[in-house]
C-alpha atoms as a PDB file:
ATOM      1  CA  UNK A   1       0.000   0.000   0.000  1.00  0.00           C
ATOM      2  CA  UNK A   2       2.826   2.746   0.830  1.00  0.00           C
ATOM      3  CA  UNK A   3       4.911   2.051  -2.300  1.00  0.00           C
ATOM      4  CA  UNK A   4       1.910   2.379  -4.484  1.00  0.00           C
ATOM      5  CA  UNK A   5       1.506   6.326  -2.718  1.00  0.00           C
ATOM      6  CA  UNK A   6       3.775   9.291  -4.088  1.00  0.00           C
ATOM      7  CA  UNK A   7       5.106  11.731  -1.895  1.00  0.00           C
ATOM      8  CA  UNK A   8       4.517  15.109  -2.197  1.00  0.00           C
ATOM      9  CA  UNK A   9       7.196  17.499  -2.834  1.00  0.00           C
ATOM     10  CA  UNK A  10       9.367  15.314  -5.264  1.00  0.00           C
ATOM     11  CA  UNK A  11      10.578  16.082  -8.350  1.00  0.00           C
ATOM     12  CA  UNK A  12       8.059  14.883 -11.291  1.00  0.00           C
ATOM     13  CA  UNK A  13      11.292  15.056 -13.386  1.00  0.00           C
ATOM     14  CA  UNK A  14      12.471  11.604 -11.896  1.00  0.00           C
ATOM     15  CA  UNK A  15      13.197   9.208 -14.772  1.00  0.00           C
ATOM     16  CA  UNK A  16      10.890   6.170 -14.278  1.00  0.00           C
ATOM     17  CA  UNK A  17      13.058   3.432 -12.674  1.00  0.00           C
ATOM     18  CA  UNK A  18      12.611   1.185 -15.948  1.00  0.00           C
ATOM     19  CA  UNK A  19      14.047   3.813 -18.408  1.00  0.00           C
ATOM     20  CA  UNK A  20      17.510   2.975 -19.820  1.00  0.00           C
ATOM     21  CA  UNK A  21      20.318   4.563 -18.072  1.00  0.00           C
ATOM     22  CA  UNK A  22      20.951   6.947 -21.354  1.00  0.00           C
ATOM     23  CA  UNK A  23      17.336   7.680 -21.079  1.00  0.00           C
ATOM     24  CA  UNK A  24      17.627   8.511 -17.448  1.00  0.00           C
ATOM     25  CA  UNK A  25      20.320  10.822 -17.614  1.00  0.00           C
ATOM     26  CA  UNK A  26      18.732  12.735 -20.674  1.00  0.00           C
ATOM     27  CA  UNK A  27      15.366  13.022 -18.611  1.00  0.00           C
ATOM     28  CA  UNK A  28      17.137  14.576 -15.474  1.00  0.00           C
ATOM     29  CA  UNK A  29      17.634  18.849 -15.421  1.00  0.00           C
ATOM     30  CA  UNK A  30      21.264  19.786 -15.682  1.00  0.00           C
ATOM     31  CA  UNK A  31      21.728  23.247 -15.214  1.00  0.00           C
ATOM     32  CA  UNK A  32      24.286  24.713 -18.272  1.00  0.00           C
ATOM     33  CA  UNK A  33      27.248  25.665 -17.285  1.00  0.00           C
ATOM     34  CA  UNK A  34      27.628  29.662 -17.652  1.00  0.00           C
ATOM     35  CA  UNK A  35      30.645  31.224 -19.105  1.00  0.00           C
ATOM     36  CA  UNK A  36      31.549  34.528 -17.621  1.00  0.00           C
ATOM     37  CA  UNK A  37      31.519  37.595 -20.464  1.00  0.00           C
ATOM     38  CA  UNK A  38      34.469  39.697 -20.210  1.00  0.00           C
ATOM     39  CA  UNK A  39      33.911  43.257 -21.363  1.00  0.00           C
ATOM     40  CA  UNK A  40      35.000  44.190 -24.399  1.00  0.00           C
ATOM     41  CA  UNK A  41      36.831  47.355 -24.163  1.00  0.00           C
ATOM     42  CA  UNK A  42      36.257  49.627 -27.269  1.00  0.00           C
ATOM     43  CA  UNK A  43      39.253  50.493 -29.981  1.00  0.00           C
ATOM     44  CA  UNK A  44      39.747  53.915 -30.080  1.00  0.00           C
ATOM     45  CA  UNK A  45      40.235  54.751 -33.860  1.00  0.00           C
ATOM     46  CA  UNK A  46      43.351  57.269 -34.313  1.00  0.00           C
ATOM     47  CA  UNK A  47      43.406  60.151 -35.692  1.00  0.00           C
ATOM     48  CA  UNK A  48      44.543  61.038 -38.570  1.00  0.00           C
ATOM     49  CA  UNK A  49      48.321  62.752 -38.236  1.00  0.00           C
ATOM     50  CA  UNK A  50      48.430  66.275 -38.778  1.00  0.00           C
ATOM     51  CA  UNK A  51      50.181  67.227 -42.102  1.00  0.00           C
ATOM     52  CA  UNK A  52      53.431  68.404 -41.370  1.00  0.00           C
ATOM     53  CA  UNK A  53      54.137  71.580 -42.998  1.00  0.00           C
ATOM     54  CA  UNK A  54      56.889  72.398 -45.227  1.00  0.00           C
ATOM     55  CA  UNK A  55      60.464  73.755 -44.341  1.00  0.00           C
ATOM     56  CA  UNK A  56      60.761  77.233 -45.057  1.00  0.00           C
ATOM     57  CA  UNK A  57      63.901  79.418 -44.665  1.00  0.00           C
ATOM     58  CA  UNK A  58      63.947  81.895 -42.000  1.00  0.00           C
ATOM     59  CA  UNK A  59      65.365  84.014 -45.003  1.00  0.00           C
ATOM     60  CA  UNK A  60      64.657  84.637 -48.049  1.00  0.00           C
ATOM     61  CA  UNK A  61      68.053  83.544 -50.423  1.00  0.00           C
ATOM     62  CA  UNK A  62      69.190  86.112 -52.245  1.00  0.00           C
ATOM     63  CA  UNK A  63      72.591  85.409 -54.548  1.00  0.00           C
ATOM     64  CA  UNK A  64      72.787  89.200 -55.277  1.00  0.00           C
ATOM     65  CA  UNK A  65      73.519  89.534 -51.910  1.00  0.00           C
ATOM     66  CA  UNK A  66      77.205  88.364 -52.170  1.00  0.00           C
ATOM     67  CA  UNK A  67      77.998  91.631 -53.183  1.00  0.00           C
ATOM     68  CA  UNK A  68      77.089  92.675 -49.826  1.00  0.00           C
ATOM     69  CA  UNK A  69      80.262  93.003 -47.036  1.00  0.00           C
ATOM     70  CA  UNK A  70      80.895  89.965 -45.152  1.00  0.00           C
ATOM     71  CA  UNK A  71      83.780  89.490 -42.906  1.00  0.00           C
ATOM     72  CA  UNK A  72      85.684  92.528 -41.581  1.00  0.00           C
ATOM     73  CA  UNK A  73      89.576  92.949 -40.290  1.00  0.00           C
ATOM     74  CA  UNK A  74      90.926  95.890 -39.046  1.00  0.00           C
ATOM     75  CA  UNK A  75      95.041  97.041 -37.832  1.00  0.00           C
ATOM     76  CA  UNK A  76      96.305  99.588 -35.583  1.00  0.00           C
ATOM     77  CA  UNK A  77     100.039 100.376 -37.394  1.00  0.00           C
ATOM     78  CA  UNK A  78     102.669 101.429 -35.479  1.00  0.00           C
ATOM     79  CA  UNK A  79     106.448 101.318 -35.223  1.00  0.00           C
ATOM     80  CA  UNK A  80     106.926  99.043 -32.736  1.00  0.00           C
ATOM     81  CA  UNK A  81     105.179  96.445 -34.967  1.00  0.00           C
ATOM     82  CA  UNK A  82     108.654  96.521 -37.070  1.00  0.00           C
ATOM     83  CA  UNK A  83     110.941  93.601 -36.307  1.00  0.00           C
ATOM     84  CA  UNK A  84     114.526  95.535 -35.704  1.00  0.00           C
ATOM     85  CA  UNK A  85     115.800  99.154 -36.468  1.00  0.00           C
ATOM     86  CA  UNK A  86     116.864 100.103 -39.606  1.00  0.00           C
ATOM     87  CA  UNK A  87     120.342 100.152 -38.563  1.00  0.00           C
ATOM     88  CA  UNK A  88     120.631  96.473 -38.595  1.00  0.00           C
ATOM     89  CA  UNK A  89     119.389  95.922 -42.190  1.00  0.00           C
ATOM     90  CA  UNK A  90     121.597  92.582 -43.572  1.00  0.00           C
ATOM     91  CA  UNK A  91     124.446  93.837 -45.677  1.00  0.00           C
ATOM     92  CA  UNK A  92     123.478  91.187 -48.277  1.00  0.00           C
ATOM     93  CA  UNK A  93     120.367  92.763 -48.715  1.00  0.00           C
ATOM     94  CA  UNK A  94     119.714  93.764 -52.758  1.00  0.00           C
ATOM     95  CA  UNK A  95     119.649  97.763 -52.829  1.00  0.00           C
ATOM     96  CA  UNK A  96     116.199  98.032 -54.105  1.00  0.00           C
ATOM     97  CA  UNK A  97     115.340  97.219 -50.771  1.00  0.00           C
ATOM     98  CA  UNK A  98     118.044  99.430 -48.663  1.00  0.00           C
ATOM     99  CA  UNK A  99     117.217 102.934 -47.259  1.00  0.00           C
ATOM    100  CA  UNK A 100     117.889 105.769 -49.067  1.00  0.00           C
ATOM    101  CA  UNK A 101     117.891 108.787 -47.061  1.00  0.00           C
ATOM    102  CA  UNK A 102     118.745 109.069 -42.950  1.00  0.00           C
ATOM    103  CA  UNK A 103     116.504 106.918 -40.769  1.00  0.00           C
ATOM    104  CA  UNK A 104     114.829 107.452 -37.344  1.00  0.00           C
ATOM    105  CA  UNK A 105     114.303 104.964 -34.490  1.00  0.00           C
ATOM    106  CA  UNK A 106     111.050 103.387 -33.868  1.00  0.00           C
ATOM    107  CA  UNK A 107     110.993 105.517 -30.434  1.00  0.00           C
ATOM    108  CA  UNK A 108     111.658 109.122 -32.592  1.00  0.00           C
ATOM    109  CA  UNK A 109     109.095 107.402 -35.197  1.00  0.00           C
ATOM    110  CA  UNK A 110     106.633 106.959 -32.470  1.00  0.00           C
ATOM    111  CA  UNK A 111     107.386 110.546 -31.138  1.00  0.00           C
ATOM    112  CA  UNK A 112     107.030 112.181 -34.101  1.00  0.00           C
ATOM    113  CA  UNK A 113     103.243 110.199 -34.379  1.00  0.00           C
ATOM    114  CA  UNK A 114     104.256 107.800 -37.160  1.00  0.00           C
ATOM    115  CA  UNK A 115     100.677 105.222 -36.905  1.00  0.00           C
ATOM    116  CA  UNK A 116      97.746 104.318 -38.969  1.00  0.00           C
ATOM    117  CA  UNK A 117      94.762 102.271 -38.281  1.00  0.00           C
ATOM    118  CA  UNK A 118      93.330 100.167 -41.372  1.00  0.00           C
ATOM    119  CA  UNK A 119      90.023  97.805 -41.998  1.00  0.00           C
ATOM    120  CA  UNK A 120      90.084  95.514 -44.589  1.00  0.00           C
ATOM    121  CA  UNK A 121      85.926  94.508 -45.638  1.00  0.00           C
ATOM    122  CA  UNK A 122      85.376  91.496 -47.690  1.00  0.00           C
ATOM    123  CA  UNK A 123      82.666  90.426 -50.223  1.00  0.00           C
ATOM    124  CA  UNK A 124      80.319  87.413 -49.123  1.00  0.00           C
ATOM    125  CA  UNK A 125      80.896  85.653 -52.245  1.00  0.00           C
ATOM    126  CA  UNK A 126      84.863  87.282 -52.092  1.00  0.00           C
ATOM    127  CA  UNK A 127      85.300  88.347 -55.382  1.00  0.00           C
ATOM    128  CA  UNK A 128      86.597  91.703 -53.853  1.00  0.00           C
ATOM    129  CA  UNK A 129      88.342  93.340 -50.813  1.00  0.00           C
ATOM    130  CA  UNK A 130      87.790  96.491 -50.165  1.00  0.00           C
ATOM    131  CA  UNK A 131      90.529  98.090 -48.013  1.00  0.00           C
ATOM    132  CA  UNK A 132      91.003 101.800 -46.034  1.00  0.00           C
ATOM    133  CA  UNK A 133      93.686 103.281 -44.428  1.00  0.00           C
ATOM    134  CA  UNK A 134      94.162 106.116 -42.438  1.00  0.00           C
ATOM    135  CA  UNK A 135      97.815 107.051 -42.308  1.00  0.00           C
ATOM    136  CA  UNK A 136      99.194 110.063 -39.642  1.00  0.00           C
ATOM    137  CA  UNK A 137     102.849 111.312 -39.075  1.00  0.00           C
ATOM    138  CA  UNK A 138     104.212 110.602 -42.619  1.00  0.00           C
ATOM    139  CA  UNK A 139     104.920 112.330 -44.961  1.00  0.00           C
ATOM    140  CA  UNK A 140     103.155 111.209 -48.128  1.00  0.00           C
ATOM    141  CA  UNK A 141     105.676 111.767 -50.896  1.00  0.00           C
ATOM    142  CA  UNK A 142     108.200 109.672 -48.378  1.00  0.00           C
ATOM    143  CA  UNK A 143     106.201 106.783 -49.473  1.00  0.00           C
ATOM    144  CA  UNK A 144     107.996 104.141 -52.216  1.00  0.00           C
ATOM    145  CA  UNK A 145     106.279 100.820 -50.751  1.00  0.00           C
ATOM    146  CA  UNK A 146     103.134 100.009 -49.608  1.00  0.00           C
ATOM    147  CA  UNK A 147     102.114  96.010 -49.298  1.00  0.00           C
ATOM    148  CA  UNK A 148      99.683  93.343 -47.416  1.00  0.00           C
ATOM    149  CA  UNK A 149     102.376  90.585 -46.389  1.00  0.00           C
ATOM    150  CA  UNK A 150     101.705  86.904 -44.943  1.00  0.00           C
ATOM    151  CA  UNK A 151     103.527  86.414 -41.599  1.00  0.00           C
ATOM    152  CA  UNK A 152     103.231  86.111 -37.983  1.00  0.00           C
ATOM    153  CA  UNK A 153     104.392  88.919 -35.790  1.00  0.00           C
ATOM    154  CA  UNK A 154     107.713  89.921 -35.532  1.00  0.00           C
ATOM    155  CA  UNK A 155     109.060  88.424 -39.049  1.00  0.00           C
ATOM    156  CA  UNK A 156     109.584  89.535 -42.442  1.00  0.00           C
ATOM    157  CA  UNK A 157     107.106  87.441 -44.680  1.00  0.00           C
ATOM    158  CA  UNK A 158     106.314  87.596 -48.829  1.00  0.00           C
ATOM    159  CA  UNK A 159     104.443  90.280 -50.290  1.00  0.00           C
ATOM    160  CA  UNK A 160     100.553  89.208 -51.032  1.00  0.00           C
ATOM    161  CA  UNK A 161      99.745  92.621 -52.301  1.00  0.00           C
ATOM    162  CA  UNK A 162     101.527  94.707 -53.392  1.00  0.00           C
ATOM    163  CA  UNK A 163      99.313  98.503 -53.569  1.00  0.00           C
ATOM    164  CA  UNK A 164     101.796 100.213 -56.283  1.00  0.00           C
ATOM    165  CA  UNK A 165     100.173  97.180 -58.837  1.00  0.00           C
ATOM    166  CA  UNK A 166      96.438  98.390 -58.373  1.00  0.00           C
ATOM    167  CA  UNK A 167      97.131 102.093 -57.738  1.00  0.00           C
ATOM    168  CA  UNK A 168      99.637 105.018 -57.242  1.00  0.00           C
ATOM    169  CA  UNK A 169     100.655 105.495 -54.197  1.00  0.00           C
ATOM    170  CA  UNK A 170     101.774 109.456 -53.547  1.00  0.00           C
ATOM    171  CA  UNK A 171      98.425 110.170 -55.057  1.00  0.00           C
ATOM    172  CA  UNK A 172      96.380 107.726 -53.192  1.00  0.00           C
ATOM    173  CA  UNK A 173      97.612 108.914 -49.966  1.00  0.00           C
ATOM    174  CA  UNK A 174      97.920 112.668 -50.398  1.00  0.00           C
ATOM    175  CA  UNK A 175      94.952 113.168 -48.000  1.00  0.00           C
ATOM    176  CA  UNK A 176      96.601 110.578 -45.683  1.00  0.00           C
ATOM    177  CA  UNK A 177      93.791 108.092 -46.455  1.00  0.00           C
ATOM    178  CA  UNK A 178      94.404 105.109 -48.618  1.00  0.00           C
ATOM    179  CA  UNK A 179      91.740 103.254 -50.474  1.00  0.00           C
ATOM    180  CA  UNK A 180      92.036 100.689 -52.619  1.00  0.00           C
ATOM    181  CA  UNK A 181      89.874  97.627 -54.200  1.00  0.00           C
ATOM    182  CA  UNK A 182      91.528  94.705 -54.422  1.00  0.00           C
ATOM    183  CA  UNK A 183      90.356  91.394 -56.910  1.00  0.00           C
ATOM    184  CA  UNK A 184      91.988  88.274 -57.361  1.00  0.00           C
ATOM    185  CA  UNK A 185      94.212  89.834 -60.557  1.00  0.00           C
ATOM    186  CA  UNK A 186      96.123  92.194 -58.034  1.00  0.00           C
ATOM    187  CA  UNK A 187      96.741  88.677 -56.378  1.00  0.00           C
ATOM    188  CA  UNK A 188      98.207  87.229 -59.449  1.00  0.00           C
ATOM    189  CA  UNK A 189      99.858  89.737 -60.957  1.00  0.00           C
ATOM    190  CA  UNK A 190     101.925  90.404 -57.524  1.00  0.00           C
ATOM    191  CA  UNK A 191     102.996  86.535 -58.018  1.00  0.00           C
ATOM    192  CA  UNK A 192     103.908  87.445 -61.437  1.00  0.00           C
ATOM    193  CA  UNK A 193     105.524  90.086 -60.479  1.00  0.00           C
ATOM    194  CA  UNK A 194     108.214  87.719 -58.866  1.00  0.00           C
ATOM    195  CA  UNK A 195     111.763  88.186 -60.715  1.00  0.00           C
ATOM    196  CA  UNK A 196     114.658  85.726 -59.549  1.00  0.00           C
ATOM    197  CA  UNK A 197     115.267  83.510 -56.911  1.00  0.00           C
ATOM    198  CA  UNK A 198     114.799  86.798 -55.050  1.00  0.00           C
ATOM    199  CA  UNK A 199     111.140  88.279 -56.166  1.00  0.00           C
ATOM    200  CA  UNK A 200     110.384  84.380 -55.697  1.00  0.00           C
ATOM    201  CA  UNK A 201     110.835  84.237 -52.083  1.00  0.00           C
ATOM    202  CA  UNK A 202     109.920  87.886 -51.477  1.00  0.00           C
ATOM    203  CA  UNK A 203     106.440  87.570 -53.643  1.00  0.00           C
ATOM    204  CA  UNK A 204     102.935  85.490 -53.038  1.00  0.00           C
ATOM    205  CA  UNK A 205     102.503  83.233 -49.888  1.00  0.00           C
ATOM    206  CA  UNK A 206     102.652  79.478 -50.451  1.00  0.00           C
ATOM    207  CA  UNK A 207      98.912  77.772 -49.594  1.00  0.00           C
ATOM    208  CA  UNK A 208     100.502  74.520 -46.774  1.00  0.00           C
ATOM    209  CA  UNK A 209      98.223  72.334 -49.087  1.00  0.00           C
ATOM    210  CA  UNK A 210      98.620  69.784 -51.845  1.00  0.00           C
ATOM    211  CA  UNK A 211      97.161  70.651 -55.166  1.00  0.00           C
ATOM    212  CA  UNK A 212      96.034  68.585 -57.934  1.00  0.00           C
ATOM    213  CA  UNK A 213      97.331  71.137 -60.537  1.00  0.00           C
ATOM    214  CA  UNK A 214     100.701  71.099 -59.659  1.00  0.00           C
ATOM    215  CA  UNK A 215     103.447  69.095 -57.688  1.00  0.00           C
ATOM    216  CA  UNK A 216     105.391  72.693 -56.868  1.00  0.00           C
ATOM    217  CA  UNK A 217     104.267  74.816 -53.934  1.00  0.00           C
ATOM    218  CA  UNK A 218     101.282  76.679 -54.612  1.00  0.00           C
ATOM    219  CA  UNK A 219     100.653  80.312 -53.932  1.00  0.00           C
ATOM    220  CA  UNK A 220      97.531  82.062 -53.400  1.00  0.00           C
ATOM    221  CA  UNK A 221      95.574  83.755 -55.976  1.00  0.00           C
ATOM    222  CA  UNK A 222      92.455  84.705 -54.925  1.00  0.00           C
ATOM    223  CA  UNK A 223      90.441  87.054 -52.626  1.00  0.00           C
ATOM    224  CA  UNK A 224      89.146  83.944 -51.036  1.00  0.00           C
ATOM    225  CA  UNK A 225      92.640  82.256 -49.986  1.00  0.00           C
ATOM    226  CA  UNK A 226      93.301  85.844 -48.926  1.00  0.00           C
ATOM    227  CA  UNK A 227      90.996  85.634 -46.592  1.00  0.00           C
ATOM    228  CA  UNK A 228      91.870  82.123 -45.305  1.00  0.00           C
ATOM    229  CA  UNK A 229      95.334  83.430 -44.501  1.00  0.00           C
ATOM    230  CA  UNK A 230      93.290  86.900 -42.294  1.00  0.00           C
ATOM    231  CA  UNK A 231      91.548  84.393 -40.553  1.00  0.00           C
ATOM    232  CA  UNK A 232      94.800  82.792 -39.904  1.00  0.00           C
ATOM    233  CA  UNK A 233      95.766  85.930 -38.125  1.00  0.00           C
ATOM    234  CA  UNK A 234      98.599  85.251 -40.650  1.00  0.00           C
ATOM    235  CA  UNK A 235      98.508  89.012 -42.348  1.00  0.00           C
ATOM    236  CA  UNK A 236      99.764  92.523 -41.885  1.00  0.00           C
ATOM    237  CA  UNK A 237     100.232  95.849 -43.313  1.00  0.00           C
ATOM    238  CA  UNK A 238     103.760  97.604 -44.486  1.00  0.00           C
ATOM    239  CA  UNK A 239     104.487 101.278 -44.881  1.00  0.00           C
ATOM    240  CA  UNK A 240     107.894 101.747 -46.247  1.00  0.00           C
ATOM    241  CA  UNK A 241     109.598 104.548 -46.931  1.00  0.00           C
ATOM    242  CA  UNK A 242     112.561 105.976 -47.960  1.00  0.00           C
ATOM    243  CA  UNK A 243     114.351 106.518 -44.712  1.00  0.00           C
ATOM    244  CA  UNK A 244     112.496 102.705 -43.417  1.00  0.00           C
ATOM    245  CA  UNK A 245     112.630 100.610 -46.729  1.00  0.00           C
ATOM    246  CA  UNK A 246     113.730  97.446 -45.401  1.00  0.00           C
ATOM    247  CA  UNK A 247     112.158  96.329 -42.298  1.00  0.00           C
ATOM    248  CA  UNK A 248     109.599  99.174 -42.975  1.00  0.00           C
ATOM    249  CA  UNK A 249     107.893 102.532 -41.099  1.00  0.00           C
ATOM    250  CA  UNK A 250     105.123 101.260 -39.400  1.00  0.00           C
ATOM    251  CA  UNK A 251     103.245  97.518 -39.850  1.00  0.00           C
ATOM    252  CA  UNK A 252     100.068  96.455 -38.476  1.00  0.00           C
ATOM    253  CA  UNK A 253      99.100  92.726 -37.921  1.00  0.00           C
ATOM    254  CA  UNK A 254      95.607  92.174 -39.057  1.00  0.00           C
ATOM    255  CA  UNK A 255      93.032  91.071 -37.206  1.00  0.00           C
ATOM    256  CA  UNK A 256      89.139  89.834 -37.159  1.00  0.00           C
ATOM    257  CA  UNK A 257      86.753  92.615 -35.960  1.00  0.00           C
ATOM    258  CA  UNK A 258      83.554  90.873 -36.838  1.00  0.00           C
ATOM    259  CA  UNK A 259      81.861  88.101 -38.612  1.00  0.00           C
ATOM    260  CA  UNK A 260      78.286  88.432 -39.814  1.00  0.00           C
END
């Protein structure tokens, strides 16, 4: 009598006892098995780069602007620039270059306000020099050499440019201020200007390079190795006259003043 009876509360989901077991297990509730979600985090699209704008110069180029001045020297001449007095001019030295009337001492020089101060401006694209000098103390027609030379202080060095090839001298100076616009065929023609063993020591300033036009020394011939040799610090002016010939009245070194 009691097995016949059901009891409340269980399951009607029980498989019936004579099902097959595959039966059975298909008949009973099995809760799926849940797979967490992960949040999907959105892709933030990029944005597009920003065009990058093109290079401009801060200036406008200009080629007919090389005309314009560029690098400028000045010298403050003076005596006591000059190697060695007069007096002690070599006795082997050829007569062109020996004094000709009574000299003074670079003391009575200075005294008697023997100086000059000079600027040399170059071209940008230094197809010219343009050089000024203001010469006080001396007299004018006293004058019978007047050169830029290579050298370092307190030595005799070659003639670069030589003034009496690009202009007259006496004349030039009559007001006691010198001007003069030098290219690269005052250059040259000093170097040409070489005679002898002499006038080829004494003339143009070897470049300390090796060249592919020649296997001799090479000298300079331009404005441009001109101004290598200023920057160099390896240049100076010359006043001779007739009572300084050899070592010269007053000599400047010159020297950088600016650089634009």
């Amino acid at each position: 009598m009691l097995v016949g009876c059901e009891t409340r509360g269980e399951s009607t989901t029980r498989a019936p006892m004579d099902a097959a077991p595959a039966e059975q297990a298909a008949m009973v509730a099995t809760p799926a098995a849940v797979t967490p979600v992960t949040p999907v985090t959105p892709v933030a699209t990029p944005e597009p780069a920003p065009a990058v704008a093109a290079a401009s110069p801060t200036t406008t180029l200009d080629p007919g602007r090389g005309k314009d001045i560029g690098m400028v020297f000045e010298s403050y001449l003076s005596p006591h620039q000059e190697p060695d007095e007069e007096e002690n001019t070599p006795k082997t030295t050829p007569k062109v270059f020996q004094s000709t009337t009574p000299s003074l001492s670079r003391a009575a020089r200075e005294a008697a306000g023997h100086r000059g101060h000079g600027q040399v401006r170059f071209s940008k694209d230094l197809s010219r020099v343009f050089i000024e000098v203001n010469v006080e103390g001396i007299d004018p027609a006293s004058v019978n050499m007047f050169h830029i030379h290579c050298g370092k202080p307190g030595i005799l060095g070659p003639i670069l440019v030589d003034f009496s090839l690009a202009t007259d001298l006496k004349s030039n100076l009559a007001d006691g201020v010198f001007t003069v616009e030098i290219k690269n065929e005052h250059i040259v023609k000093t170097v040409e200007h070489a005679h002898g063993a002499l006038g080829a020591f004494t003339m143009g300033c070897v470049i300390p390079s090796l060249s592919l036009g020649s296997v001799k020394p090479t000298k300079v011939s331009t404005v441009a190795g001109m101004l290598q040799l200023a920057l160099e610090r390896e240049l100076y002016f010359n006043l001779h006259t007739t009572g300084q010939t050899y070592f010269g009245d007053i000599r400047g070194q010159i020297h950088p003043v600016s650089q634009p």
